[in-house]
PDB file of N, CA and C in Angstrom:
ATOM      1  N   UNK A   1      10.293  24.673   3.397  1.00  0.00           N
ATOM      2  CA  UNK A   1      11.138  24.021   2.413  1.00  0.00           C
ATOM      3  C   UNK A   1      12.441  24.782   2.226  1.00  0.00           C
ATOM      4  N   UNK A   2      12.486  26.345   2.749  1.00  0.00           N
ATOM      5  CA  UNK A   2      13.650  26.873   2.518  1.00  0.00           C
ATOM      6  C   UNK A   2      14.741  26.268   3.354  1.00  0.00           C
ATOM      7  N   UNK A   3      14.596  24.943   4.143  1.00  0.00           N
ATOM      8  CA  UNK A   3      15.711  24.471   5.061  1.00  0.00           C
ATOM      9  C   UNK A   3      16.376  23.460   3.993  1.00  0.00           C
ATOM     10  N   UNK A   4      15.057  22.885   3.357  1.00  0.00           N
ATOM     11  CA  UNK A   4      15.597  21.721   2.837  1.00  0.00           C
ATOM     12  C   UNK A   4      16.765  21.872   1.648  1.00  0.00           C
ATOM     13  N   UNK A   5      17.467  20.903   1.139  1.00  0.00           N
ATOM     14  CA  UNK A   5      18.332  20.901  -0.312  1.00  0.00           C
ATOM     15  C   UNK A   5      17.430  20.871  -1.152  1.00  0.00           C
ATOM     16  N   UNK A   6      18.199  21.357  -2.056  1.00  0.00           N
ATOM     17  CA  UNK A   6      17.419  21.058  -3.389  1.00  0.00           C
ATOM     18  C   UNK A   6      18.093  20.305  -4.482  1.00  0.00           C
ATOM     19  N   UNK A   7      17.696  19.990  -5.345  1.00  0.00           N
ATOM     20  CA  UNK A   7      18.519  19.159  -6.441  1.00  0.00           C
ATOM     21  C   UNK A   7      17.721  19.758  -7.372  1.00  0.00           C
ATOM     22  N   UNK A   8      18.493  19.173  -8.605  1.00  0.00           N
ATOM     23  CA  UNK A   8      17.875  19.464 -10.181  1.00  0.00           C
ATOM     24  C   UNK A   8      17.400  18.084 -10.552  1.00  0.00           C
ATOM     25  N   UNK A   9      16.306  17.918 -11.338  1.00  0.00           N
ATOM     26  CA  UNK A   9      16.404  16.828 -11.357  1.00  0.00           C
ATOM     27  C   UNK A   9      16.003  16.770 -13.631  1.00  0.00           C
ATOM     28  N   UNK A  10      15.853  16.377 -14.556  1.00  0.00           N
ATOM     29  CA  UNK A  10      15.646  16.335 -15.876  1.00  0.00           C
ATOM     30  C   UNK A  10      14.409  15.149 -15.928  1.00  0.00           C
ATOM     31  N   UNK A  11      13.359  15.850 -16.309  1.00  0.00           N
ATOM     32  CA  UNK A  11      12.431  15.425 -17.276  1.00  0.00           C
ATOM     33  C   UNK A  11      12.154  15.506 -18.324  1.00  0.00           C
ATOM     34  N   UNK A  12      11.896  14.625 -19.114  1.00  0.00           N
ATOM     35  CA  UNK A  12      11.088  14.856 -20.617  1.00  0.00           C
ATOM     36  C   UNK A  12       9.846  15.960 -20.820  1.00  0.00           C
ATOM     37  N   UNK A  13       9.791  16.627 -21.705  1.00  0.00           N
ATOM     38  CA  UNK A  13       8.602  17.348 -21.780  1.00  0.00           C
ATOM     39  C   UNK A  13       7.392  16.832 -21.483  1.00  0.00           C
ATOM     40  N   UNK A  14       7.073  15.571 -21.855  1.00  0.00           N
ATOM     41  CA  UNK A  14       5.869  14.657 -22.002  1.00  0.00           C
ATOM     42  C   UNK A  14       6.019  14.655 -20.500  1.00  0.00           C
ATOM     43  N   UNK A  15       6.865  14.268 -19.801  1.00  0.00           N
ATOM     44  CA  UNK A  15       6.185  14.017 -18.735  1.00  0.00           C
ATOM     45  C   UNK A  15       6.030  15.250 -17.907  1.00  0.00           C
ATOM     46  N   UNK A  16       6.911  16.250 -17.844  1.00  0.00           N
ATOM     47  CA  UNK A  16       6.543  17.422 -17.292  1.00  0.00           C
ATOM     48  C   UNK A  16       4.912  18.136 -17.822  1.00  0.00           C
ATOM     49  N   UNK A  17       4.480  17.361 -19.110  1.00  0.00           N
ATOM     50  CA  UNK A  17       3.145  17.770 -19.377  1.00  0.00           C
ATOM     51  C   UNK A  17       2.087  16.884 -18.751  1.00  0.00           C
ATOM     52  N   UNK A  18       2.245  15.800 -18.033  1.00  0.00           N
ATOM     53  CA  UNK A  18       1.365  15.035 -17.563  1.00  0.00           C
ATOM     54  C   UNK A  18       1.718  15.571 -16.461  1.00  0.00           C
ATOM     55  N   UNK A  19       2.440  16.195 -15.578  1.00  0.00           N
ATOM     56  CA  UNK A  19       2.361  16.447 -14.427  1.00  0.00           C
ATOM     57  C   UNK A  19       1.738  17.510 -13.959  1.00  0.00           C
ATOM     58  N   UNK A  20       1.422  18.744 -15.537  1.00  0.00           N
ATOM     59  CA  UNK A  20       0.960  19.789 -15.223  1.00  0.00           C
ATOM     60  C   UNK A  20      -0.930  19.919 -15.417  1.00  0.00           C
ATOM     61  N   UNK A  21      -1.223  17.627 -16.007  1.00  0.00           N
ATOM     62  CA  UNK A  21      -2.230  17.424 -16.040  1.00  0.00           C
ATOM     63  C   UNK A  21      -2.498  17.175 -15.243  1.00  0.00           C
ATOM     64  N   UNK A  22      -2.105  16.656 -14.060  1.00  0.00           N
ATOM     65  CA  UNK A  22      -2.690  15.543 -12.913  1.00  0.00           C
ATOM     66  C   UNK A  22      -2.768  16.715 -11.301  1.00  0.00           C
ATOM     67  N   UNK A  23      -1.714  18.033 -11.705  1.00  0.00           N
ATOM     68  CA  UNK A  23      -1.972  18.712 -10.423  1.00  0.00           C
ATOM     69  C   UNK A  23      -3.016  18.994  -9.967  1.00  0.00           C
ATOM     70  N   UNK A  24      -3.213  19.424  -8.596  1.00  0.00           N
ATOM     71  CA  UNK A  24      -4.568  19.749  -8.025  1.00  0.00           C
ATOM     72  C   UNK A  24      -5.392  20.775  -8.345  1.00  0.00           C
ATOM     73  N   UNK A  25      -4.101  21.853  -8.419  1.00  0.00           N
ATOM     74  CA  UNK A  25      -4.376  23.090  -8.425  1.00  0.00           C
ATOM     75  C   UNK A  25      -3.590  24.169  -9.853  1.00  0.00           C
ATOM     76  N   UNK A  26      -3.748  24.610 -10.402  1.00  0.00           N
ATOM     77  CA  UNK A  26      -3.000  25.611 -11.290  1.00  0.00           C
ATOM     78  C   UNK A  26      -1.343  25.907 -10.571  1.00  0.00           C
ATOM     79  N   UNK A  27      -1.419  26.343  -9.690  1.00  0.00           N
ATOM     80  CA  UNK A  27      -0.169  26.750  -9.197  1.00  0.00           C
ATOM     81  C   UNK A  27       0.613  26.071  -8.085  1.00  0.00           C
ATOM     82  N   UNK A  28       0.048  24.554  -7.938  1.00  0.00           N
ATOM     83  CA  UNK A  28       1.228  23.613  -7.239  1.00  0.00           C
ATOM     84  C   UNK A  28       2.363  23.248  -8.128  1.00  0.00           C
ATOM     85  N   UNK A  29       3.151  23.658  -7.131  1.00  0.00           N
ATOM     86  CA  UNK A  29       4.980  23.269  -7.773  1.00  0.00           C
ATOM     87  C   UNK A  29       5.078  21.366  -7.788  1.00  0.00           C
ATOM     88  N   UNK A  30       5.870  21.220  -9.257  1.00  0.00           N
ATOM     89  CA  UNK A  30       6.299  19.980  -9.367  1.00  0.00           C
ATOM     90  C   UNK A  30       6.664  19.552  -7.904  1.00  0.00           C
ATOM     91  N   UNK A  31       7.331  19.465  -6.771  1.00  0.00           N
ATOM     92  CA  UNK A  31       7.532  18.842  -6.103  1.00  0.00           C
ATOM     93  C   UNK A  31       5.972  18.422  -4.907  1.00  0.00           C
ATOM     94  N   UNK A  32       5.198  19.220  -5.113  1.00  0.00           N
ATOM     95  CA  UNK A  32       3.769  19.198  -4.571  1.00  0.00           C
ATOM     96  C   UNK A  32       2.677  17.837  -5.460  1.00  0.00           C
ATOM     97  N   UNK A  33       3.228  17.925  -6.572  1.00  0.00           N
ATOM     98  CA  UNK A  33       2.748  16.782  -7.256  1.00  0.00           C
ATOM     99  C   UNK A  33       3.334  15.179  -7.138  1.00  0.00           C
ATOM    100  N   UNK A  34       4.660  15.878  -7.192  1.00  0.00           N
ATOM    101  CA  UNK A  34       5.490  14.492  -7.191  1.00  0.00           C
ATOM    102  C   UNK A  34       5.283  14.026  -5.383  1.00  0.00           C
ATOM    103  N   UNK A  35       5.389  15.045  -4.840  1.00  0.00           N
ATOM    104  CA  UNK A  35       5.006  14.440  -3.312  1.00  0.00           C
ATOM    105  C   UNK A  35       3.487  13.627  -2.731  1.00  0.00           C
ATOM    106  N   UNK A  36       2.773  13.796  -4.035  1.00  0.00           N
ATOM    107  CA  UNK A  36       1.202  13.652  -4.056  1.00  0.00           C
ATOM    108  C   UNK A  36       1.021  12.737  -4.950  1.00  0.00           C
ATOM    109  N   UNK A  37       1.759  11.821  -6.182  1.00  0.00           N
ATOM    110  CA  UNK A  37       2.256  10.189  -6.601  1.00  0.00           C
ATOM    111  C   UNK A  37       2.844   9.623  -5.563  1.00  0.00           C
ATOM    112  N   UNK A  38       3.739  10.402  -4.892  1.00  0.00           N
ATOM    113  CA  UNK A  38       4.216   9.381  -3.774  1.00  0.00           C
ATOM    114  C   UNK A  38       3.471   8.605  -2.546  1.00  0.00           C
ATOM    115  N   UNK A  39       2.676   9.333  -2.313  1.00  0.00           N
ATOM    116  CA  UNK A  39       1.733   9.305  -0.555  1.00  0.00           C
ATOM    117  C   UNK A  39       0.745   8.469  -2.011  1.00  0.00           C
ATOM    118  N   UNK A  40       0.393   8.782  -3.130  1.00  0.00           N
ATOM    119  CA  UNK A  40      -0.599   7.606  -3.565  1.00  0.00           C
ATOM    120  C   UNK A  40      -0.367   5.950  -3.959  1.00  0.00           C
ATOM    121  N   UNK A  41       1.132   6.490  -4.055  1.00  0.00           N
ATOM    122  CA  UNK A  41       1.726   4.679  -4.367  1.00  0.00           C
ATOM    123  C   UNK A  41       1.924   4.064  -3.453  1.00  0.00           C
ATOM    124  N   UNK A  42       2.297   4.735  -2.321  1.00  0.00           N
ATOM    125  CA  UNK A  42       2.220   4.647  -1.090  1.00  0.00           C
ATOM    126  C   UNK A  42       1.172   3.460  -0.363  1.00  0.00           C
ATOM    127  N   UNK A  43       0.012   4.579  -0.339  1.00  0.00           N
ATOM    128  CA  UNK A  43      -1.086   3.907   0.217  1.00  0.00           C
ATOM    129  C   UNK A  43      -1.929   2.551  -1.250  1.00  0.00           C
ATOM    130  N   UNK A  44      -1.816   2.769  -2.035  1.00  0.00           N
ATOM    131  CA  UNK A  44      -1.660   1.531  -2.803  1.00  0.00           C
ATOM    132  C   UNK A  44      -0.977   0.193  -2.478  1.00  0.00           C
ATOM    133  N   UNK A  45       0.152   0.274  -2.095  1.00  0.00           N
ATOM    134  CA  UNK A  45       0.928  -0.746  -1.540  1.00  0.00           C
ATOM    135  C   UNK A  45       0.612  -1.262  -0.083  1.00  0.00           C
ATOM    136  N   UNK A  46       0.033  -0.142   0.688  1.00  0.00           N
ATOM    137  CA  UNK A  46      -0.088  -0.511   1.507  1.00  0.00           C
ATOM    138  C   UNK A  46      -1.242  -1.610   1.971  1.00  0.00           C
ATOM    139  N   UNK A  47      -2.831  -1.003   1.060  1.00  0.00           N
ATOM    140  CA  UNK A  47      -3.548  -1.514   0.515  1.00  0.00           C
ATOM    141  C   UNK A  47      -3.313  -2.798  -0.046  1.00  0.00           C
ATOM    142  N   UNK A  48      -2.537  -3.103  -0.989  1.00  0.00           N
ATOM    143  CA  UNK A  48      -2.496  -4.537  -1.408  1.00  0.00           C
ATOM    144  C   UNK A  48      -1.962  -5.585  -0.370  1.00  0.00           C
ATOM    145  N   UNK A  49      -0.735  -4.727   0.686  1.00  0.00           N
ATOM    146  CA  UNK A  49      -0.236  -5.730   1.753  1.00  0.00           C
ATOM    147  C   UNK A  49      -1.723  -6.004   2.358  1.00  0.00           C
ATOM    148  N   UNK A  50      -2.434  -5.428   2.727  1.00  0.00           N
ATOM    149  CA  UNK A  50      -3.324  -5.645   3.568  1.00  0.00           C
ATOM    150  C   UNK A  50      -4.293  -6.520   3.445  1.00  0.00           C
ATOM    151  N   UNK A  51      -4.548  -6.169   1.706  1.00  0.00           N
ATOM    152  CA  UNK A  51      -5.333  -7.388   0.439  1.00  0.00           C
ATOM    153  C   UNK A  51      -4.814  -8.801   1.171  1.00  0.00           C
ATOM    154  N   UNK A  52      -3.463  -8.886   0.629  1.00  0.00           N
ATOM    155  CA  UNK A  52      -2.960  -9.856   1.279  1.00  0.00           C
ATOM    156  C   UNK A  52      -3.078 -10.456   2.456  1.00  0.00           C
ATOM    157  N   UNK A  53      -2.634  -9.447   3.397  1.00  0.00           N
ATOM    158  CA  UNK A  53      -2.496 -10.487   4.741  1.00  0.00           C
ATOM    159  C   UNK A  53      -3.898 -10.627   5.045  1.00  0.00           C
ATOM    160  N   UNK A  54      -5.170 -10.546   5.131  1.00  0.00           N
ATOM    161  CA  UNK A  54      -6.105 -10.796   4.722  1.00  0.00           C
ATOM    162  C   UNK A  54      -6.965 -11.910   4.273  1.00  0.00           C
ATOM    163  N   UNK A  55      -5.684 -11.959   3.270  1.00  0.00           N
ATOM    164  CA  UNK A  55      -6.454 -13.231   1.982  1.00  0.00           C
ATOM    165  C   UNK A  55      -5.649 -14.702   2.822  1.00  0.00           C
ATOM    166  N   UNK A  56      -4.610 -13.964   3.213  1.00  0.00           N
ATOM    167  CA  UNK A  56      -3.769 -15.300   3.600  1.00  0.00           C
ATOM    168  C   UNK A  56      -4.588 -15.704   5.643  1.00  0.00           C
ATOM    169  N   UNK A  57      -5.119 -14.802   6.326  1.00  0.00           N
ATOM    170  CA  UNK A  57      -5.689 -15.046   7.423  1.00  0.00           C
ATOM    171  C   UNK A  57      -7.170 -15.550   6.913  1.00  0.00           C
ATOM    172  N   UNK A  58      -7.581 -15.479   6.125  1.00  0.00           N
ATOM    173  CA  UNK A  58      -8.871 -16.223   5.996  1.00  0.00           C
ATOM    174  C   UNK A  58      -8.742 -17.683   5.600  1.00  0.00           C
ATOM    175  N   UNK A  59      -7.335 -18.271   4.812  1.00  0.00           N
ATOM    176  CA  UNK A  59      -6.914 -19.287   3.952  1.00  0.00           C
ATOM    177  C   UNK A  59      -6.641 -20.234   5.568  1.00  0.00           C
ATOM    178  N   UNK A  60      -6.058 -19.238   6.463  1.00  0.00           N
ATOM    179  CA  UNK A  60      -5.262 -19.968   7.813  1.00  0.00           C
ATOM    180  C   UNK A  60      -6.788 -20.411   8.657  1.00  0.00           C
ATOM    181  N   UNK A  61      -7.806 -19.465   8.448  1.00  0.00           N
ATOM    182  CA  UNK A  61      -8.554 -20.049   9.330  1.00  0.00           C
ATOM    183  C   UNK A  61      -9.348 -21.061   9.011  1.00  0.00           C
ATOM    184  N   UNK A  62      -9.415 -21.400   7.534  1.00  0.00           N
ATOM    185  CA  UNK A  62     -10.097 -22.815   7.443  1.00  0.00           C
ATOM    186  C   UNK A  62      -9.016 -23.963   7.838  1.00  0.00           C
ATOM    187  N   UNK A  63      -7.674 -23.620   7.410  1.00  0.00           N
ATOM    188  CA  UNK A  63      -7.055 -24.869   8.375  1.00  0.00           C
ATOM    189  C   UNK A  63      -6.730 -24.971   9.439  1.00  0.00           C
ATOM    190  N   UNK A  64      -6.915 -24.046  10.283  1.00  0.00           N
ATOM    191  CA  UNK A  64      -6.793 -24.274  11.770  1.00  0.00           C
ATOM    192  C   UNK A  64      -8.465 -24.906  12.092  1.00  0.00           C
ATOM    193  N   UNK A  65      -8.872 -24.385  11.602  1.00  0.00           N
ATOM    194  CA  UNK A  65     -10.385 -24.518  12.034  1.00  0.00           C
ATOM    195  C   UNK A  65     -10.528 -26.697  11.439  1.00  0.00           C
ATOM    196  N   UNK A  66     -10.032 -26.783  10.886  1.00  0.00           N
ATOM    197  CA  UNK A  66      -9.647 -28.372  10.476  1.00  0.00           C
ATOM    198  C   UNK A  66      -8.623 -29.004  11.303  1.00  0.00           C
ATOM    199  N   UNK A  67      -7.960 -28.455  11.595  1.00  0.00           N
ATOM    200  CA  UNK A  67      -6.550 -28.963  12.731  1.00  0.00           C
ATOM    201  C   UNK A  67      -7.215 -28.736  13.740  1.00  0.00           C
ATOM    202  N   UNK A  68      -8.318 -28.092  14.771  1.00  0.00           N
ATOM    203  CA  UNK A  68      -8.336 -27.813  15.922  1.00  0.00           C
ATOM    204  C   UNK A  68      -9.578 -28.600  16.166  1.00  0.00           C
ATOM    205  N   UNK A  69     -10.742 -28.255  15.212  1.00  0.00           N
ATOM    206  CA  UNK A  69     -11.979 -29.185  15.632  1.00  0.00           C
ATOM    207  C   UNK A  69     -11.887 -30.403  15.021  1.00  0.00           C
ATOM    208  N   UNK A  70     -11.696 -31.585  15.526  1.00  0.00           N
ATOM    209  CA  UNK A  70     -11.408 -32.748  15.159  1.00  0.00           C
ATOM    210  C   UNK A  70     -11.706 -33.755  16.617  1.00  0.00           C
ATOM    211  N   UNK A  71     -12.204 -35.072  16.305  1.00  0.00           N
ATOM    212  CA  UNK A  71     -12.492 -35.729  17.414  1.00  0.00           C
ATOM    213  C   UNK A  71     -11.427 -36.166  17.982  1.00  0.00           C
ATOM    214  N   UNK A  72     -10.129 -36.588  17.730  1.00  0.00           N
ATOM    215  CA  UNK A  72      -8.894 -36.839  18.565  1.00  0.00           C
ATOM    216  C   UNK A  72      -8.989 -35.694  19.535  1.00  0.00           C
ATOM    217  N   UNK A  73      -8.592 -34.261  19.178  1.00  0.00           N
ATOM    218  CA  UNK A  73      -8.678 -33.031  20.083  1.00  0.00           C
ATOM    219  C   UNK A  73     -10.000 -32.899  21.351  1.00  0.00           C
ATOM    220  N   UNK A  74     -10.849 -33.343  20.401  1.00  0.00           N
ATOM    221  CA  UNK A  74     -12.152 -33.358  21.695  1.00  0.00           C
ATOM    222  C   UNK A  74     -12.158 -34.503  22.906  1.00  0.00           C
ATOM    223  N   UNK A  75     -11.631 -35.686  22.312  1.00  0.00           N
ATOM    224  CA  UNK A  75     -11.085 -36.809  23.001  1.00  0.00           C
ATOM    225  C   UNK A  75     -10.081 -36.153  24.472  1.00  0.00           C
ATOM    226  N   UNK A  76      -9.463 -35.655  23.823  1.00  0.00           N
ATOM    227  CA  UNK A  76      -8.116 -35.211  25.104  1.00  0.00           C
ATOM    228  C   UNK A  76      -8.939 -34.557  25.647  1.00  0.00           C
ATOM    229  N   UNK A  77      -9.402 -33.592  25.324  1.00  0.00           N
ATOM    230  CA  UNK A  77     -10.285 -32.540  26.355  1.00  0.00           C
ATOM    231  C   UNK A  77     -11.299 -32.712  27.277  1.00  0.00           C
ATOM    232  N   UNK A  78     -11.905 -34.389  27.387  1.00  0.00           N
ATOM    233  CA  UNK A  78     -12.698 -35.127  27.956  1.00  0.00           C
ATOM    234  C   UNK A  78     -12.090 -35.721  29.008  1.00  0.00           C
ATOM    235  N   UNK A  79     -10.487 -36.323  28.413  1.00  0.00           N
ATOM    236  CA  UNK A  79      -9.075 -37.476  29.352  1.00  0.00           C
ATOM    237  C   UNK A  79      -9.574 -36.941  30.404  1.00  0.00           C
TER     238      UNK A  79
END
C-alpha cells in the first residue's frame, strides 16, 4: 500500500464506531474494513444478478417449451 495515494477522507463518529464494530480483527485499519463492505456488496449484487437471470431463464423456458412443442412444428418435421 506504500505505492498507493492516499486521501483523507471525514466520518462521523457513529460511523467510525460501527466500523470499529464490524472489523475482523482488533487491529485492521479502516481501509481493511471498508475494503471488506466492498467485496460484500459486491458479491451481493452479484448474487441478485444471478437471482435474476435465473428467474428470467426459467420464465423463458416455459415459453419456448410452448412455442416449440406444438403440433404445427411436429407437422413440418414429418413434410
Amino acid at each position: 500500500m506504500s505505492d498507493e495515494k492516499l486521501t483523507t477522507i471525514q466520518l462521523t463518529k457513529a460511523v467510525v464506531k460501527e466500523l470499529k464494530n464490524i472489523r475482523k480483527y482488533p487491529r485492521e485499519t479502516y481501509n481493511e474494513t471498508i475494503l471488506n463492505l466492498i467485496k460484500i456488496a459486491q458479491e451481493s449484487k452479484n448474487k441478485k444478478k444471478k437471482q435474476y437471470d435465473e428467474f428470467l431463464h426459467t420464465i423463458q423456458q416455459a415459453k419456448m417449451k410452448e412455442l416449440w412443442d406444438n403440433e404445427e412444428d411436429e407437422a413440418w418435421e414429418n413434410a
